[in-house]
Protein backbone atom coordinates (compact mmCIF):
# COMPACT_ATOMS: atom_id res chain seq x y z
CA UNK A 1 0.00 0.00 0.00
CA UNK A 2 2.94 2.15 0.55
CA UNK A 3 4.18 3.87 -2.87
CA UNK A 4 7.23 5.65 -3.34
CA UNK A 5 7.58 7.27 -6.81
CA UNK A 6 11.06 8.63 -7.79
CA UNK A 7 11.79 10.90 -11.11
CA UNK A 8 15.02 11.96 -11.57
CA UNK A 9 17.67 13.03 -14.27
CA UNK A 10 20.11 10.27 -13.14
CA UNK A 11 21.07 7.61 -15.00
CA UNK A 12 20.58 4.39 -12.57
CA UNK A 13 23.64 1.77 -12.97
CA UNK A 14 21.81 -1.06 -11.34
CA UNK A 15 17.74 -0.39 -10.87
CA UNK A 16 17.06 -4.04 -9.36
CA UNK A 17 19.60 -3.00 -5.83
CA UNK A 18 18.31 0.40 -6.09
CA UNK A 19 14.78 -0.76 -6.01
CA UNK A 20 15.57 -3.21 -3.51
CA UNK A 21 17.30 -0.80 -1.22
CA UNK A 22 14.78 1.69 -1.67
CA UNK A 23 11.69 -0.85 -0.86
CA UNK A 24 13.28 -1.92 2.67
CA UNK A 25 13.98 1.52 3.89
CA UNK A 26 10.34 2.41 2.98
CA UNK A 27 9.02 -0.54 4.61
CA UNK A 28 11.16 0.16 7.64
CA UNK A 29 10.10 3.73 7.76
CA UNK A 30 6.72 3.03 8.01
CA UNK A 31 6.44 0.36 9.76
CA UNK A 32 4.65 -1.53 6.89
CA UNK A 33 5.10 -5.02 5.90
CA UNK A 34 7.35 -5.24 2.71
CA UNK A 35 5.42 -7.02 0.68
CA UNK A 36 2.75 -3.88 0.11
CA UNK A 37 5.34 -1.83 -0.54
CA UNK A 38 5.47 -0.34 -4.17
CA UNK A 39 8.77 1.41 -5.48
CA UNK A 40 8.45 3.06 -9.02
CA UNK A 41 11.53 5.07 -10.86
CA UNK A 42 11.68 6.53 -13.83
CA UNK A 43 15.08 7.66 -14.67
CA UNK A 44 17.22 9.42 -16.98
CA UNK A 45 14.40 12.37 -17.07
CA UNK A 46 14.92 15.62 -18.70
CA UNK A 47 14.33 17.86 -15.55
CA UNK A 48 15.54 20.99 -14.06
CA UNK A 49 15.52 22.79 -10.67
CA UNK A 50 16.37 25.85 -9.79
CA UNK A 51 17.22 26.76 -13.82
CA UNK A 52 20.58 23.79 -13.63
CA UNK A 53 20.01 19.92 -15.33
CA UNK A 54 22.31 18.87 -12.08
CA UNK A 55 21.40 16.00 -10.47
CA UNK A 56 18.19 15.99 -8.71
CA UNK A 57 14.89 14.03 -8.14
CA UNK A 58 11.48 14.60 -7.54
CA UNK A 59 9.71 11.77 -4.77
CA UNK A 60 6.05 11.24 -4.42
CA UNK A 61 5.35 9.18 -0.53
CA UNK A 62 1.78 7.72 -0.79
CA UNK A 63 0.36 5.37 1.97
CA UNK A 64 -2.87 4.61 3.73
CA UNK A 65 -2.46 6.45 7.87
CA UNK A 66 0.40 8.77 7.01
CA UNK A 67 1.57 10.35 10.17
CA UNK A 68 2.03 14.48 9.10
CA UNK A 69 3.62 14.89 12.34
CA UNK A 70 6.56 12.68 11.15
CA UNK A 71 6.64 14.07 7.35
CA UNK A 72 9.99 16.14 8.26
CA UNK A 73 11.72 12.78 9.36
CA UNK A 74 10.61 10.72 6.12
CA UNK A 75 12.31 13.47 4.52
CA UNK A 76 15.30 13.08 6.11
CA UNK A 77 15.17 9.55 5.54
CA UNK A 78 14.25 10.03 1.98
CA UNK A 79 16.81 12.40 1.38
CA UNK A 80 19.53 10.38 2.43
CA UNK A 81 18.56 7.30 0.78
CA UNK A 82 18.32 8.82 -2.84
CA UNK A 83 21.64 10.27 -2.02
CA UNK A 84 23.20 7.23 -1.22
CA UNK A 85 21.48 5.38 -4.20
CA UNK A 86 21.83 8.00 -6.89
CA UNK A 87 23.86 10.58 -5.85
CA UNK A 88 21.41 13.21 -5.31
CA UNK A 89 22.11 16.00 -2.88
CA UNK A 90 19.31 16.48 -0.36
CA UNK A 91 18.96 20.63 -1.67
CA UNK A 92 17.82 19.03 -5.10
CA UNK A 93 15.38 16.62 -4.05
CA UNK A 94 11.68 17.68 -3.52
CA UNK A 95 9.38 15.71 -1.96
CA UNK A 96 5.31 15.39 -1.90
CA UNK A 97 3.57 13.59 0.81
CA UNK A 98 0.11 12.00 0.58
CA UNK A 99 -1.93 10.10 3.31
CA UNK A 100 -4.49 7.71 1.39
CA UNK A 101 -7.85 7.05 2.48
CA UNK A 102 -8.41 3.29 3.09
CA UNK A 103 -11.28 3.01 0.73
CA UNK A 104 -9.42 4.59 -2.22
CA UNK A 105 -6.53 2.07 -1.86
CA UNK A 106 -7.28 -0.71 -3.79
CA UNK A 107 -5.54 -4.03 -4.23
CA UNK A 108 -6.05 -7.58 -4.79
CA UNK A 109 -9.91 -6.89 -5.84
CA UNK A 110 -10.94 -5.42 -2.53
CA UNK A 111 -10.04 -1.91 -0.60
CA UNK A 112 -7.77 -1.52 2.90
């Protein structure tokens, strides 16, 4: 139920560890069993912040009960993580938050 989306300009060497790496920490964040967990990248994006093509990435956080009290350490979390997979800088990374009602999450023919 968790879904992280990441856009970025990078080129990604090896998607399967970043996806990999990327699905644990979100599972671990949350507190969510891995297996709901959904990781999407699209990469090697023509995008631009600030006017520069520098590395950066754009991350969309949807899950069902997202705590906004604990948005600002996601982030941190986040930040770090794309960092460390693709070499993004935490001052180019923007990132969008969105708590999802239970009964517009579907999956597996039925809603949470």
């Amino acid at each position: 139920m968790p879904l992280l989306r990441i856009s970025t300009n990078c080129i990604v060497e090896n998607t399967e560890a970043a996806l990999q790496a990327t699905s644990q920490v979100v599972a671990a964040m949350l507190g969510k069993p891995e297996r709901y967990v959904m990781v999407e990248l699209h990469a090697d994006l023509t995008m631009s912040l600030a006017g520069s093509t520098e590395p950066l990435a754009y991350l969309e956080l949807k899950s069902i009960g997202l705590p906004e009290e604990r948005t600002a350490e996601f982030s941190a979390v986040l930040c770090r993580l794309i960092d460390e997979q693709l070499g993004v800088p935490a001052e180019r990374i923007y990132i969008e938050f969105s708590d999802a009602p239970r009964h517009l999450w579907g999956w597996n023919g039925v809603t949470f």
